[in-house]
Protein backbone atom coordinates (compact mmCIF):
# COMPACT_ATOMS: atom_id res chain seq x y z
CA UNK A 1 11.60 13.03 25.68
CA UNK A 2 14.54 14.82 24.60
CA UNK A 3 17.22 13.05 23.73
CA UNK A 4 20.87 14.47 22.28
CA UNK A 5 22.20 14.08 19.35
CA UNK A 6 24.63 15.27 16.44
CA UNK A 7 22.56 18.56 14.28
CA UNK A 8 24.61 17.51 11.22
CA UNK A 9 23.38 14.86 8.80
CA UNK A 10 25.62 11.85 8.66
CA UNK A 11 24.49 8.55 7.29
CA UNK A 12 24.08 5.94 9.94
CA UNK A 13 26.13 2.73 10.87
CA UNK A 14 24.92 -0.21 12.35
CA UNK A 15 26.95 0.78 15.62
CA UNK A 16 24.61 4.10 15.30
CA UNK A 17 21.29 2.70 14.86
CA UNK A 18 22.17 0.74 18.35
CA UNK A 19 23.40 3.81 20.34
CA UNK A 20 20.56 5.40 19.01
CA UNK A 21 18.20 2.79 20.26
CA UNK A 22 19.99 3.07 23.63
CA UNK A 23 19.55 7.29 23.41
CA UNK A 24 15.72 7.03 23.13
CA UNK A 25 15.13 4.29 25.58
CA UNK A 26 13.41 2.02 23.69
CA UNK A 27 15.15 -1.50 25.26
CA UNK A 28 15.35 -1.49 28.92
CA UNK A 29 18.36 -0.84 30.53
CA UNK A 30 21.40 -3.23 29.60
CA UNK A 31 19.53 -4.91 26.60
CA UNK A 32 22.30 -6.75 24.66
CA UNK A 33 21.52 -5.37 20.86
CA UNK A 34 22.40 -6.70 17.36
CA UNK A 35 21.90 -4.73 14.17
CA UNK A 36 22.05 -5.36 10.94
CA UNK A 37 21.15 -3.58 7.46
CA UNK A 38 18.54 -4.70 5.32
CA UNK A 39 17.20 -1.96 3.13
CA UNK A 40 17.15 -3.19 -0.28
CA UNK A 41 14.99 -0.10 -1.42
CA UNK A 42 16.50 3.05 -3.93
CA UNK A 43 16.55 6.11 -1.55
CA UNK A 44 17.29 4.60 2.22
CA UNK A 45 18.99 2.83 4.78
CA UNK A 46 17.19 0.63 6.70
CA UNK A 47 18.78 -1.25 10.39
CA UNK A 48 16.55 -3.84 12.12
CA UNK A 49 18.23 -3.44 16.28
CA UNK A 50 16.96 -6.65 17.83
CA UNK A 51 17.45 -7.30 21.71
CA UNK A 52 19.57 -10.77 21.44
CA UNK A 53 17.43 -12.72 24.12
CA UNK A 54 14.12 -11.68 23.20
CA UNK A 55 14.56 -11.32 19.38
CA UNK A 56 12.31 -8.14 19.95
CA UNK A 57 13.61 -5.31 17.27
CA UNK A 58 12.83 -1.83 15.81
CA UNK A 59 13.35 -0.47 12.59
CA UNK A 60 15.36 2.50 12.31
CA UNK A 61 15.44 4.07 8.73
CA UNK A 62 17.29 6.91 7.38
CA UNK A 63 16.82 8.80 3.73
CA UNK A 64 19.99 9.43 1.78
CA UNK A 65 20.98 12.52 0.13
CA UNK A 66 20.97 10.68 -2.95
CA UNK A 67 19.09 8.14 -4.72
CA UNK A 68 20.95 4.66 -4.42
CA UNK A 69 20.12 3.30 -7.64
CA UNK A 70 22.06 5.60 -9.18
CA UNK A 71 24.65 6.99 -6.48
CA UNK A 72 25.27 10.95 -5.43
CA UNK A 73 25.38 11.82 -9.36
CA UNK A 74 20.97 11.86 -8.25
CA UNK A 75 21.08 14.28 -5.38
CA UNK A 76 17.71 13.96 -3.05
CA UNK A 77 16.00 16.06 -0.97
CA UNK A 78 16.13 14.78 2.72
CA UNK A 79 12.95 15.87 3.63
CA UNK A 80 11.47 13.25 2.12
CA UNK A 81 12.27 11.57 6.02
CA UNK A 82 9.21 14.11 7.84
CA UNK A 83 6.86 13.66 4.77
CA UNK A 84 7.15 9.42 5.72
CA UNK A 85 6.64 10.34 9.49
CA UNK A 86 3.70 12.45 9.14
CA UNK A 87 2.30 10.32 6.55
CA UNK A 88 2.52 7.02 8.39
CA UNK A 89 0.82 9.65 11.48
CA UNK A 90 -1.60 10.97 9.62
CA UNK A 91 -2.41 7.56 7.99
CA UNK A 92 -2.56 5.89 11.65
CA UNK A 93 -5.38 8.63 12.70
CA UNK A 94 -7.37 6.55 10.53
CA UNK A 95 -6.43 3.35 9.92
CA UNK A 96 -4.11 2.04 12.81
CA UNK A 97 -4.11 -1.43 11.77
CA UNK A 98 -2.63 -0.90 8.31
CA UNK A 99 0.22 1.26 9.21
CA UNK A 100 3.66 0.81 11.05
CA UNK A 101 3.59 2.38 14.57
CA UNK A 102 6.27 5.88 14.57
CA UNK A 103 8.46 6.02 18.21
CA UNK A 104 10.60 8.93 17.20
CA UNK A 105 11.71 11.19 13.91
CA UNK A 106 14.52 13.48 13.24
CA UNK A 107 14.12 15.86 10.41
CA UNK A 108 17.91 17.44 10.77
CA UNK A 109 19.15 13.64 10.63
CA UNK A 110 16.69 12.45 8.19
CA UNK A 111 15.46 9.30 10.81
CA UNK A 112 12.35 7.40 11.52
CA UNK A 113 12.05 5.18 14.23
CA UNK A 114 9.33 2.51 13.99
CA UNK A 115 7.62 -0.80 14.29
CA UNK A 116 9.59 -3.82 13.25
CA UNK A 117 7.33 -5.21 10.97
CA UNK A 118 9.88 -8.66 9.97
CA UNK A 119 7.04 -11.34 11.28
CA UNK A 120 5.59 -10.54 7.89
CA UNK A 121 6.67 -10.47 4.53
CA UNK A 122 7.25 -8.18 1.83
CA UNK A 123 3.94 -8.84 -0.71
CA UNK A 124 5.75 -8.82 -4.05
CA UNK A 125 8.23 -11.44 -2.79
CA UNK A 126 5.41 -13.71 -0.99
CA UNK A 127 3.26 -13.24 -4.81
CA UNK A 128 6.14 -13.84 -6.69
CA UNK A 129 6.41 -17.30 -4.41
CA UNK A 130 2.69 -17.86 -5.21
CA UNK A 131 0.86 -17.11 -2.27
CA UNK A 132 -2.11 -15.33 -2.39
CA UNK A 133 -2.35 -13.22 1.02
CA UNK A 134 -6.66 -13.75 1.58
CA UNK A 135 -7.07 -10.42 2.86
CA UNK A 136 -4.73 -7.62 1.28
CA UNK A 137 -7.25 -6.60 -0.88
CA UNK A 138 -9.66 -6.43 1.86
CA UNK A 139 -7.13 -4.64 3.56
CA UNK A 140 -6.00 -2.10 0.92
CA UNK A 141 -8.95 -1.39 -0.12
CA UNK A 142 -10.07 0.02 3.23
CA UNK A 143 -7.16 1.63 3.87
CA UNK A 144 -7.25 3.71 0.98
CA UNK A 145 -11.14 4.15 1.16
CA UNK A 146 -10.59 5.60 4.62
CA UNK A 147 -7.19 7.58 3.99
CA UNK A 148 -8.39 9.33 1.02
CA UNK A 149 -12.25 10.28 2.39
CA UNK A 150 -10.99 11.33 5.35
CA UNK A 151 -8.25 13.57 3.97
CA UNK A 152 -10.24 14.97 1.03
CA UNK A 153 -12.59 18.33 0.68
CA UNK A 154 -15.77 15.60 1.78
CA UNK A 155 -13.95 14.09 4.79
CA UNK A 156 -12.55 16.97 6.50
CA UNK A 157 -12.84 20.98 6.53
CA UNK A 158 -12.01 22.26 3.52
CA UNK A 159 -9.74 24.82 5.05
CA UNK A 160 -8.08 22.59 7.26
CA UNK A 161 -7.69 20.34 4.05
CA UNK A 162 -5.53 23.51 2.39
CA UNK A 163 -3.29 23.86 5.71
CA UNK A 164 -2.47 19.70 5.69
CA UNK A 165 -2.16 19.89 1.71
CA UNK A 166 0.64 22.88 2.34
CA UNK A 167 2.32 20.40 5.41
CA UNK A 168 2.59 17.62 2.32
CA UNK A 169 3.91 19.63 -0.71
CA UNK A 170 6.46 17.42 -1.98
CA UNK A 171 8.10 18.34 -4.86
CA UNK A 172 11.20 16.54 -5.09
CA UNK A 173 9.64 13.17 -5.10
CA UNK A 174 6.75 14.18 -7.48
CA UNK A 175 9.40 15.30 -10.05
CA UNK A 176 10.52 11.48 -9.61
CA UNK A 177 7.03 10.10 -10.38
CA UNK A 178 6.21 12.30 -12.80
CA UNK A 179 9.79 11.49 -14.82
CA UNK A 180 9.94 7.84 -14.04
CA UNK A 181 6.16 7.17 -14.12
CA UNK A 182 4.77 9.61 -16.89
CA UNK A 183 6.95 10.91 -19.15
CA UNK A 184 10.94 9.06 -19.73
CA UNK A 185 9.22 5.93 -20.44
CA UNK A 186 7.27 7.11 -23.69
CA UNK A 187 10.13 9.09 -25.12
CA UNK A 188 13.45 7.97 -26.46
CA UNK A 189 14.84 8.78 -22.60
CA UNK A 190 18.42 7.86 -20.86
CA UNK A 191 17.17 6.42 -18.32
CA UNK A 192 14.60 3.90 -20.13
CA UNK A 193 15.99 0.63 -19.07
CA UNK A 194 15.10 -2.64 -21.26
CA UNK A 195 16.47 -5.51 -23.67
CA UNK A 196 17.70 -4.67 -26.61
CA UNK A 197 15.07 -7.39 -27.75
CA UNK A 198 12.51 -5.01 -27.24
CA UNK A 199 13.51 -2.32 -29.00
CA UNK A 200 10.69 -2.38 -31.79
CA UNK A 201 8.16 -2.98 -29.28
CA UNK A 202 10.08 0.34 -27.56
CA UNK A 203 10.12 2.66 -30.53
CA UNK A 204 6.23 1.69 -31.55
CA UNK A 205 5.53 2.54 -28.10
CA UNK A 206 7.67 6.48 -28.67
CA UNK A 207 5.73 6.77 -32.07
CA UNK A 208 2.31 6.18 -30.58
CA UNK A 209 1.04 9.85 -30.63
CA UNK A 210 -2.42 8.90 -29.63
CA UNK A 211 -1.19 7.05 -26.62
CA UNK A 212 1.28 10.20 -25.94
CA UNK A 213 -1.93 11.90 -25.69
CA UNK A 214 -3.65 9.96 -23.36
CA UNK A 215 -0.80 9.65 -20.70
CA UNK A 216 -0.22 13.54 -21.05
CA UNK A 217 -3.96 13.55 -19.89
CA UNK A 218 -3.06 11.46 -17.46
CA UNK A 219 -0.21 13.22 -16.23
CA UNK A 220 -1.78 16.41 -16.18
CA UNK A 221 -4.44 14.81 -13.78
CA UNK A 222 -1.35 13.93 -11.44
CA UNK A 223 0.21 17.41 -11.75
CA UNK A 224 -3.19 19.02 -10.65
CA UNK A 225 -5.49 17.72 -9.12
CA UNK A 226 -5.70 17.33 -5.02
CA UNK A 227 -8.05 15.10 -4.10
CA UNK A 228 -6.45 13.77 -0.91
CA UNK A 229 -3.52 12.78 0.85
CA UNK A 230 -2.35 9.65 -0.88
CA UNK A 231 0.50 7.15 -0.43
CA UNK A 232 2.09 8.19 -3.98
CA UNK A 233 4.05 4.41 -4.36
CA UNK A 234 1.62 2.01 -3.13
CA UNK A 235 3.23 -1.06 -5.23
CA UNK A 236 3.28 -4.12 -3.42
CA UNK A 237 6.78 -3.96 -2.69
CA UNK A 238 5.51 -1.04 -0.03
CA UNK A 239 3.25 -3.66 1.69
CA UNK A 240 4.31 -6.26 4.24
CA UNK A 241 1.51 -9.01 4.74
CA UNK A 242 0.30 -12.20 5.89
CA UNK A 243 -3.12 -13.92 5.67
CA UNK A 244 -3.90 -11.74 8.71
CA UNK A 245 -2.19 -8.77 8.67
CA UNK A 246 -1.56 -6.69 6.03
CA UNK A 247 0.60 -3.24 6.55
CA UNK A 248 1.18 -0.54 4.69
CA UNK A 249 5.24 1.22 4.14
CA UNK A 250 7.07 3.80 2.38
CA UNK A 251 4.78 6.75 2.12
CA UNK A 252 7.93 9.25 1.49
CA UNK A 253 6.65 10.09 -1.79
CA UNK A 254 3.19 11.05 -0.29
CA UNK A 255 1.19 14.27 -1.36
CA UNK A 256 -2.53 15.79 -2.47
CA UNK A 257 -3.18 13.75 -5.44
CA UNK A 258 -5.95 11.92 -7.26
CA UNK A 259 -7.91 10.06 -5.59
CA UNK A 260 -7.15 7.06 -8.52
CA UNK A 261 -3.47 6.91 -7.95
CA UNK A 262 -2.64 4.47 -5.31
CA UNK A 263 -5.48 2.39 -6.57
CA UNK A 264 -3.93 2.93 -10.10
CA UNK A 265 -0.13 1.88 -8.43
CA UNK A 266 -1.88 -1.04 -6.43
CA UNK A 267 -3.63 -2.93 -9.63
CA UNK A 268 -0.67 -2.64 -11.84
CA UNK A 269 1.81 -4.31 -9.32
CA UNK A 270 -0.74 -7.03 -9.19
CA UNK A 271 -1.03 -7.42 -13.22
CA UNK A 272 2.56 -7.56 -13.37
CA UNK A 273 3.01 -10.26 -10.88
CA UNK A 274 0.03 -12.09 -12.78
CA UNK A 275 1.98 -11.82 -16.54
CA UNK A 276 4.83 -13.77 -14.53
CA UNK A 277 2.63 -16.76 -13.91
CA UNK A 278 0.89 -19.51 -15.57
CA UNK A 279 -2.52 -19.07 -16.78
CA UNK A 280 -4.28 -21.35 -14.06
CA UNK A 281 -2.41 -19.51 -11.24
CA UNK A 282 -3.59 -15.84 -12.21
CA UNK A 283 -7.05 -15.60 -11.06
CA UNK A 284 -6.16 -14.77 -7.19
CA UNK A 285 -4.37 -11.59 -8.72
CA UNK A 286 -7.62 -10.70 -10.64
CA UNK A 287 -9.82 -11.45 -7.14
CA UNK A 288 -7.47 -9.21 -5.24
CA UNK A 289 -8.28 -6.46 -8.36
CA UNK A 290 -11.78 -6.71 -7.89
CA UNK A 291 -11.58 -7.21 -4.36
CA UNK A 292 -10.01 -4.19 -3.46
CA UNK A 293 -12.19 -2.02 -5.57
CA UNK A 294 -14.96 -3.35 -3.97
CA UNK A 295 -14.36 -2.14 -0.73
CA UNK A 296 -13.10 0.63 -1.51
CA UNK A 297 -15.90 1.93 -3.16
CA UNK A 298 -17.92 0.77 -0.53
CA UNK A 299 -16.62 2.16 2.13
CA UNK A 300 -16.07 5.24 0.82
CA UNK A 301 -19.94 5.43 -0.33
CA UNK A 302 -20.58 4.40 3.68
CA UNK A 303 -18.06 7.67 4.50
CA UNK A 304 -19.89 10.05 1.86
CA UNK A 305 -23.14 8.80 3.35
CA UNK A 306 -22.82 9.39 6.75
CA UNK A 307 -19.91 11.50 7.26
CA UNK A 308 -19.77 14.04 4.59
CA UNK A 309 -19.03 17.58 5.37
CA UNK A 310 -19.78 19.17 1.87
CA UNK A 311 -23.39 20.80 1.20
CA UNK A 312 -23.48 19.05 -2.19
CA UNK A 313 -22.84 15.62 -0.78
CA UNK A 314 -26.59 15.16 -1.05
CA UNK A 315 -26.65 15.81 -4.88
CA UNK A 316 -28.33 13.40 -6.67
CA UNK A 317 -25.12 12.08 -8.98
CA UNK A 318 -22.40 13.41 -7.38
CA UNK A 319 -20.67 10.13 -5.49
CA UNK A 320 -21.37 8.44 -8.46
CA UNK A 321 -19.84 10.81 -10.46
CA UNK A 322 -16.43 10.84 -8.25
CA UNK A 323 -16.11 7.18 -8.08
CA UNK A 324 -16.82 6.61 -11.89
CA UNK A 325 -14.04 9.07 -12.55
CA UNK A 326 -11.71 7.84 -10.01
CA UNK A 327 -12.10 4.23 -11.13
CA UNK A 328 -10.91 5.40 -14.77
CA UNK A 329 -8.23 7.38 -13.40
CA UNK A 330 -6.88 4.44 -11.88
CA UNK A 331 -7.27 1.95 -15.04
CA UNK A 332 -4.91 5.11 -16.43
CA UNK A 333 -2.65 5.23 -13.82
CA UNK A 334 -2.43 0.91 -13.69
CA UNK A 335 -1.58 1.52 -17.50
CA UNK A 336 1.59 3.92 -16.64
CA UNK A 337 2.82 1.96 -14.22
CA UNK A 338 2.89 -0.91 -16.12
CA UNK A 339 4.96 0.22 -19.24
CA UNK A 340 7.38 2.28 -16.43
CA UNK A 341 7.62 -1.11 -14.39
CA UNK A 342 9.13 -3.23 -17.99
CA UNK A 343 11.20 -0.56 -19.66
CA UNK A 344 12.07 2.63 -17.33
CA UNK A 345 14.40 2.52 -14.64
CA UNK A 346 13.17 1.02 -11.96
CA UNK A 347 11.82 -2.71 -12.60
CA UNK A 348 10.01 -5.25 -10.95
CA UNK A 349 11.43 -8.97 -9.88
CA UNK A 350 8.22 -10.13 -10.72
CA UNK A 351 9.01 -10.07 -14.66
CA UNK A 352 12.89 -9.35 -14.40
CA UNK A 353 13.03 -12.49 -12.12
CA UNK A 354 11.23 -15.10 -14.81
CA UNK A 355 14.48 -17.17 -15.05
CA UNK A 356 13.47 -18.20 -19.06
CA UNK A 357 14.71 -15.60 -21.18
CA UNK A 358 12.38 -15.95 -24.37
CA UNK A 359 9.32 -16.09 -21.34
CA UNK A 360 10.55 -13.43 -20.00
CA UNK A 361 11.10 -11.02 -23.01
CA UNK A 362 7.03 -12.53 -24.01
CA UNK A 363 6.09 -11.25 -20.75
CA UNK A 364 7.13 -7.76 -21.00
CA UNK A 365 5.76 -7.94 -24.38
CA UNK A 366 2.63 -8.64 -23.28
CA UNK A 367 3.13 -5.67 -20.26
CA UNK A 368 3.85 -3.17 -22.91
CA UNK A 369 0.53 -4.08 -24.87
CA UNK A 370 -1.08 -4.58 -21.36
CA UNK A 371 -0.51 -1.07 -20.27
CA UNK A 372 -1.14 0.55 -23.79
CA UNK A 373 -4.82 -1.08 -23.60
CA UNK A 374 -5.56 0.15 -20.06
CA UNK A 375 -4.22 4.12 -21.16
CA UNK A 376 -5.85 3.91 -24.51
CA UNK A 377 -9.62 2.14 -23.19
CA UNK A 378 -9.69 3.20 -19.41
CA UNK A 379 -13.09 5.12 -20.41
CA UNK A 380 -14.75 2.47 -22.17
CA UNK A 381 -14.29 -0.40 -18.72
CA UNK A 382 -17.03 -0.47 -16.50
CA UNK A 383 -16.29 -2.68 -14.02
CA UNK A 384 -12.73 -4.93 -13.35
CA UNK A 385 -14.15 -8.27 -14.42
CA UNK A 386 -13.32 -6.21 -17.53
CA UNK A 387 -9.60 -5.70 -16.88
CA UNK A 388 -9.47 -9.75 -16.80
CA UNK A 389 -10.91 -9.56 -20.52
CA UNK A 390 -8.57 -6.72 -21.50
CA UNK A 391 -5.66 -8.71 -20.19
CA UNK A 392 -6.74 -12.05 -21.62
CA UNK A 393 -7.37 -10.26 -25.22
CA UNK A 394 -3.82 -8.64 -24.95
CA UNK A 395 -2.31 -11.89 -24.80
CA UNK A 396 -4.36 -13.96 -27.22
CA UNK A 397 -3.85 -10.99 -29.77
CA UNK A 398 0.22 -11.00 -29.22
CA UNK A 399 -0.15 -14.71 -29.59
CA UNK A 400 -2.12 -14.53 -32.94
């Protein structure tokens, strides 16, 4: 349907999400329509327009040039918008259920129009009020299972795999990840963000060279390899949920990585959230760990079985093989994200919302250790019932 509308990027109003709404047609006719703002993310704005009788909305979302945790001083690319759009498509060729449905996109004006997904809840918020959402491992777990077969070299032809690779290069927001994520938080970096409380734990960290070694591994495996289309921030703050329905946001910073990475991102937001609680309330955060990998690696062994397109899929040692190294990609990756999440610049409520101070400085003391064991002994874990003894040994050691 073609629908007019200014070719010049200009960030959106309230007023403008509505007569947007009312351009594409997507209330009937004489709808009375309220809007309101309620991204709380870094790099967009985000309008819920809700018909006022039926309470019936859409989510209209817009990238900035610029990143908004730090203002226009961080110009970003807006292309970021089309890479979301086609990711959330691509996604829902594969896993409907798990994704918000896309009515429209604008590349000049940087806008996605979509499902209004605000019956559910934003996961970290829901953990950090201790509920326990049954079935988002289940959920994520499948989702990435089926996102990452399907869009790799054994899911799809492998030249049609190169074209959709080229369709998701994405450098802009890769530089972010591999900054924020891999490299400013083990160096003596501007912006590293933490208490001056931790500063010994801090420097130890920047004088580590064998750990500097193992995350430059690790970030080399980011840089290079292209395993499939993945979500590239899949922290719980990029999933809405319930005990039913789980769905998946966000996937601007989505490119050809390693298959690990999103599993990686997806266990460390759940460690994090289980260093903010008590001791007898952390065992649904490790279920949801083992949980999700699981099914993942179930389902993807069911895909490789039955739906492989690669000659060698029959090997004798090769799905073990890709699975053994994705699962200690991702205790690498968990690791990362763990020491970015308590001392680079982007934190987490889950540990900067622990209202004790002394707790919460012991808590990102244990995070640093936390994530400095998972880098340093992702090789030597076998299974995650072994990421519960890693975690329980990182705290009883800080405690001895």
């Amino acid at each position: 349907m073609p629908v007019s509308h200014p070719t010049v990027y200009e960030p959106l109003t309230e007023q403008g999400a509505i007569s947007l709404a009312v351009r594409l047609g997507l209330f009937p006719e004489g709808t009375p329509l309220a809007c309101r703002e309620i991204g709380d993310g870094n790099l967009n704005l985000v309008f819920r327009v809700v018909d006022q009788q039926t309470k019936k909305g859409i989510i209209v979302k817009q990238a900035l040039p610029y990143a908004k945790v730090v203002g226009e001083s961080w110009p970003l690319t807006l292309k970021r918008a089309v890479i979301e759009s086609n990711a959330l498509r691509t996604f829902a060729s594969y896993v409907p259920q798990y994704v918000p449905k896309v009515y429209y996109s604008d590349e000049s004006l940087a806008i996605t129009v979509m499902e209004d997904l605000s019956h559910l809840q934003i996961a970290r918020k829901g953990l950090i009020e201790g509920k326990t959402y049954p079935l988002l491992s289940q959920h994520i777990g499948e989702f990435i299972a089926k996102t990452s077969f399907y869009t790799s070299d054994f899911g799809m032809n492998q030249q049609e795999k190169k074209q959709l690779a080229q369709s998701f290069v994405n450098p802009e927001l890769c530089k972010i990840t591999e900054d924020l994520v891999f490299t400013d938080p083990f160096f003596n970096h501007e912006t590293n963000n933490f208490e001056d409380e931790l500063r010994d734990d801090v420097k130890a960290l920047w004088n580590d060279d064998k750990l500097r070694l193992e995350v430059a591994k690790l970030k080399r495996k980011f840089l290079t390899e292209g395993d499939a289309l993945i979500h590239g921030d899949l922290h719980t703050g990029s999933i809405f949920a319930s005990d039913e329905e789980t769905k998946i946001i966000d996937p601007e910073f989505a490119f050809y990585g390693p298959f690990g990475f999103d599993i990686g991102q997806f266990f460390a937001n759940l460690l994090l959230n289980a260093l903010s609680r008590p001791e007898q309330q952390q065992e649904p955060l490790f279920a949801h760990i083992d949980k999700t990998w699981d099914v993942f690696a179930t389902i993807f062994s069911d895909l490789w079985r039955t739906h492989n397109v690669e000659p060698y899929a029959k090997t004798e040692g090769l799905l073990e093989d890709v699975l053994h190294h994705t699962f200690i990609d991702a205790i690498g990756f968990a690791g990362c994200e763990v020491i970015r999440r308590t001392i680079g610049l982007a934190h987490v409520a889950d540990l900067d919302g622990i209202e004790d101070k002394e707790e919460r400085l012991q808590a990102k003391r244990y995070a640093l250790r936390l994530g400095r064991s998972l880098i340093l002994q992702r090789e030597t874990l076998s299974s995650t019932k072994e990421i519960r003894s890693l975690f329980a040994q990182t705290v009883l050691a800080a405690t001895n």
